[in-house]
C-alpha atoms as a PDB file:
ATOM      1  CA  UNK A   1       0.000   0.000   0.000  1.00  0.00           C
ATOM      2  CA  UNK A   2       1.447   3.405  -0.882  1.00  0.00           C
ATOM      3  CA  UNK A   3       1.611   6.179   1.544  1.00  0.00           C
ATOM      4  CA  UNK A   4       0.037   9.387   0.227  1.00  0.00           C
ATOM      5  CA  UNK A   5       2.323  12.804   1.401  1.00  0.00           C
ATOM      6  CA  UNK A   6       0.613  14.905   3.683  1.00  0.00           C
ATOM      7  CA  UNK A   7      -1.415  17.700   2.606  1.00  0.00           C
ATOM      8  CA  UNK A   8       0.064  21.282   3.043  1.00  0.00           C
ATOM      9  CA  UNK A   9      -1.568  23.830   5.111  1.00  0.00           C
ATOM     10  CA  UNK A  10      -3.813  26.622   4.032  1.00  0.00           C
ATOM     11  CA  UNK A  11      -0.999  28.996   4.521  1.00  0.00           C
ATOM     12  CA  UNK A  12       1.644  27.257   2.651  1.00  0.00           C
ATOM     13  CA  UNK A  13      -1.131  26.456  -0.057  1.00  0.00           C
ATOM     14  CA  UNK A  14      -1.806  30.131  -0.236  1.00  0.00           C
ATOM     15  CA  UNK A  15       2.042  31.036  -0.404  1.00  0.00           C
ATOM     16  CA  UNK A  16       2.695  28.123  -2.965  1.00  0.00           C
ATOM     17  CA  UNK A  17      -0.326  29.817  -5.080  1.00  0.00           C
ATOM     18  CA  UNK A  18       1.586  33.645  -4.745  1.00  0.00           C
ATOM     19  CA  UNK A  19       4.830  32.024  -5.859  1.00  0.00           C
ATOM     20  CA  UNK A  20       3.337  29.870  -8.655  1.00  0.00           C
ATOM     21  CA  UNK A  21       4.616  26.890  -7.390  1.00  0.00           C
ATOM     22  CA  UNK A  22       3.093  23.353  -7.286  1.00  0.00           C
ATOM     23  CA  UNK A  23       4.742  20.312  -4.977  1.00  0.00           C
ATOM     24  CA  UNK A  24       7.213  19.530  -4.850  1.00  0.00           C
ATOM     25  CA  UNK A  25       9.390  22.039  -5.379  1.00  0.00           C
ATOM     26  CA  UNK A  26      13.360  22.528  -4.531  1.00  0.00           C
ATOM     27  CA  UNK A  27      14.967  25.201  -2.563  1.00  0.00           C
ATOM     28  CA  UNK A  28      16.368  26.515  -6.476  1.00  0.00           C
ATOM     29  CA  UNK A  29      12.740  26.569  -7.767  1.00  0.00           C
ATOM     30  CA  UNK A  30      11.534  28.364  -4.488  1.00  0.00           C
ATOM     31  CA  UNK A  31      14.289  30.892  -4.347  1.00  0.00           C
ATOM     32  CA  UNK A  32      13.598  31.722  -8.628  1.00  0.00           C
ATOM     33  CA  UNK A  33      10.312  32.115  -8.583  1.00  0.00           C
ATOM     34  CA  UNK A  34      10.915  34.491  -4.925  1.00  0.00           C
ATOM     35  CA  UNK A  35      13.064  36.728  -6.907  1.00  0.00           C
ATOM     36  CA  UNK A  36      10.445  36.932 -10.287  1.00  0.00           C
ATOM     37  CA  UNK A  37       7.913  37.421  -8.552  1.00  0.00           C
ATOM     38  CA  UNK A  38       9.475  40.213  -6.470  1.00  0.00           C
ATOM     39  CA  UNK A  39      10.940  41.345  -9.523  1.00  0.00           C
ATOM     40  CA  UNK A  40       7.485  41.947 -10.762  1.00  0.00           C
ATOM     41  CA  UNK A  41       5.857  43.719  -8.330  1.00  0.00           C
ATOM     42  CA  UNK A  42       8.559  45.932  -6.386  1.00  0.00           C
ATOM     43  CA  UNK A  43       7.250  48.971  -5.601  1.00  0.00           C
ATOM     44  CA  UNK A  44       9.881  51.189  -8.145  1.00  0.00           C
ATOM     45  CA  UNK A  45       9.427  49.451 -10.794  1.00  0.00           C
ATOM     46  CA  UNK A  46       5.580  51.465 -11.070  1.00  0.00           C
ATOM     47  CA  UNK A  47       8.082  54.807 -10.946  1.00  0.00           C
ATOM     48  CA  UNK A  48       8.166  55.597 -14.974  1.00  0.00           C
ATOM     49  CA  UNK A  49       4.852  54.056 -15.929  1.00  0.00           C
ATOM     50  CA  UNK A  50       2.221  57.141 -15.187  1.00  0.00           C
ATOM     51  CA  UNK A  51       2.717  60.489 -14.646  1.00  0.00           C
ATOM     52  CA  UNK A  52      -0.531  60.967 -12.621  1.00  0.00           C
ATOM     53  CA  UNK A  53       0.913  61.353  -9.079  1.00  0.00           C
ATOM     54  CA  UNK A  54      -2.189  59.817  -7.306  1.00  0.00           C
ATOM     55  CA  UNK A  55      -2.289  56.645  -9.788  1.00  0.00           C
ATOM     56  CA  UNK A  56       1.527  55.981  -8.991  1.00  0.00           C
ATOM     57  CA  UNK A  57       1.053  56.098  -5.191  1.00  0.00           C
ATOM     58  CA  UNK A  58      -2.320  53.693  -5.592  1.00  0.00           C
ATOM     59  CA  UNK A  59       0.163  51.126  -8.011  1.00  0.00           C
ATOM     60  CA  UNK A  60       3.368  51.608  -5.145  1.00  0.00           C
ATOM     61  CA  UNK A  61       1.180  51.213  -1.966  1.00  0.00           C
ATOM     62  CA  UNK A  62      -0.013  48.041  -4.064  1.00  0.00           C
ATOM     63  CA  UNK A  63       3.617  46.964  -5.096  1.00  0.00           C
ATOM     64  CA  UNK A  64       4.598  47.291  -2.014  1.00  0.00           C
ATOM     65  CA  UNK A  65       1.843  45.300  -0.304  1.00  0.00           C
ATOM     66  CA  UNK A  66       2.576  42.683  -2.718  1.00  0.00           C
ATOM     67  CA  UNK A  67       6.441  42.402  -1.815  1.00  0.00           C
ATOM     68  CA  UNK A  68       5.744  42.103   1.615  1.00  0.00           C
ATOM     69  CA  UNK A  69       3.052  39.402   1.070  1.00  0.00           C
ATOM     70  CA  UNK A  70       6.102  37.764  -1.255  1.00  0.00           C
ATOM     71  CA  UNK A  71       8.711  37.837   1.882  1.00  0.00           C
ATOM     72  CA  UNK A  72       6.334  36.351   4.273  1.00  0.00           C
ATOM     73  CA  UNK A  73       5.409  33.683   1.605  1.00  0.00           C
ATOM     74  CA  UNK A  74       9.453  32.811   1.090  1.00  0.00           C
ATOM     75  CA  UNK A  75      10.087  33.084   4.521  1.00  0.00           C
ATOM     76  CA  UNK A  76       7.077  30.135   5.558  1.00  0.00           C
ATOM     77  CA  UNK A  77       7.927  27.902   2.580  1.00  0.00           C
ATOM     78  CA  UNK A  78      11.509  27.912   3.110  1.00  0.00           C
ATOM     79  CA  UNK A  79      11.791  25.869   5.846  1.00  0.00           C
ATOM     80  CA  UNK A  80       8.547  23.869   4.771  1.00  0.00           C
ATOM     81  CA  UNK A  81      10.622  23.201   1.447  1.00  0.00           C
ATOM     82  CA  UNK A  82      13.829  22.681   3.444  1.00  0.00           C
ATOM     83  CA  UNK A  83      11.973  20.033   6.025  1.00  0.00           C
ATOM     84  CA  UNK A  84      10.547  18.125   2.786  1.00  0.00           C
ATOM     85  CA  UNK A  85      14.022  17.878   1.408  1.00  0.00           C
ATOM     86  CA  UNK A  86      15.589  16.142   4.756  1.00  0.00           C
ATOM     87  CA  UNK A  87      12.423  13.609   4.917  1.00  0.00           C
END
């Protein structure tokens, strides 16, 4: 009889979703898609794309939302990934 691999929680489901990543996943895949996905959404990278001074703070407040949702999501699966790899 095979043994099925535990379901991940709600929060590391959520986090895998953020970082498009499906399981498994390596430490490599985890820390690439971290730094895209940070890429994408960091807060100065909305500094050339509108001159409407309102519009940019709406798209930084968002960017930078976004990157801190990104850290929190690296910094749970990390050791989740890192704890998979040792089992």
């Amino acid at each position: 009889m095979a043994t099925q691999e535990p379901s991940p929680s709600t929060h590391v489901k959520e986090a895998m979703t953020l970082l498009n990543l499906t399981h498994p996943f390596s430490q490599d895949t985890l820390t690439q898609r971290y730094n895209e996905t940070r890429r994408t959404w960091h807060p100065a990278r909305y500094a050339g794309l509108t001159n409407n001074p309102g519009k940019y703070m709406e798209m930084y407040k968002k960017g930078e939302a976004k990157t801190k949702d990104i850290q929190a999501a690296y910094q749970l699966l990390l050791p989740y990934v890192n704890s998979e790899q040792a089992s």
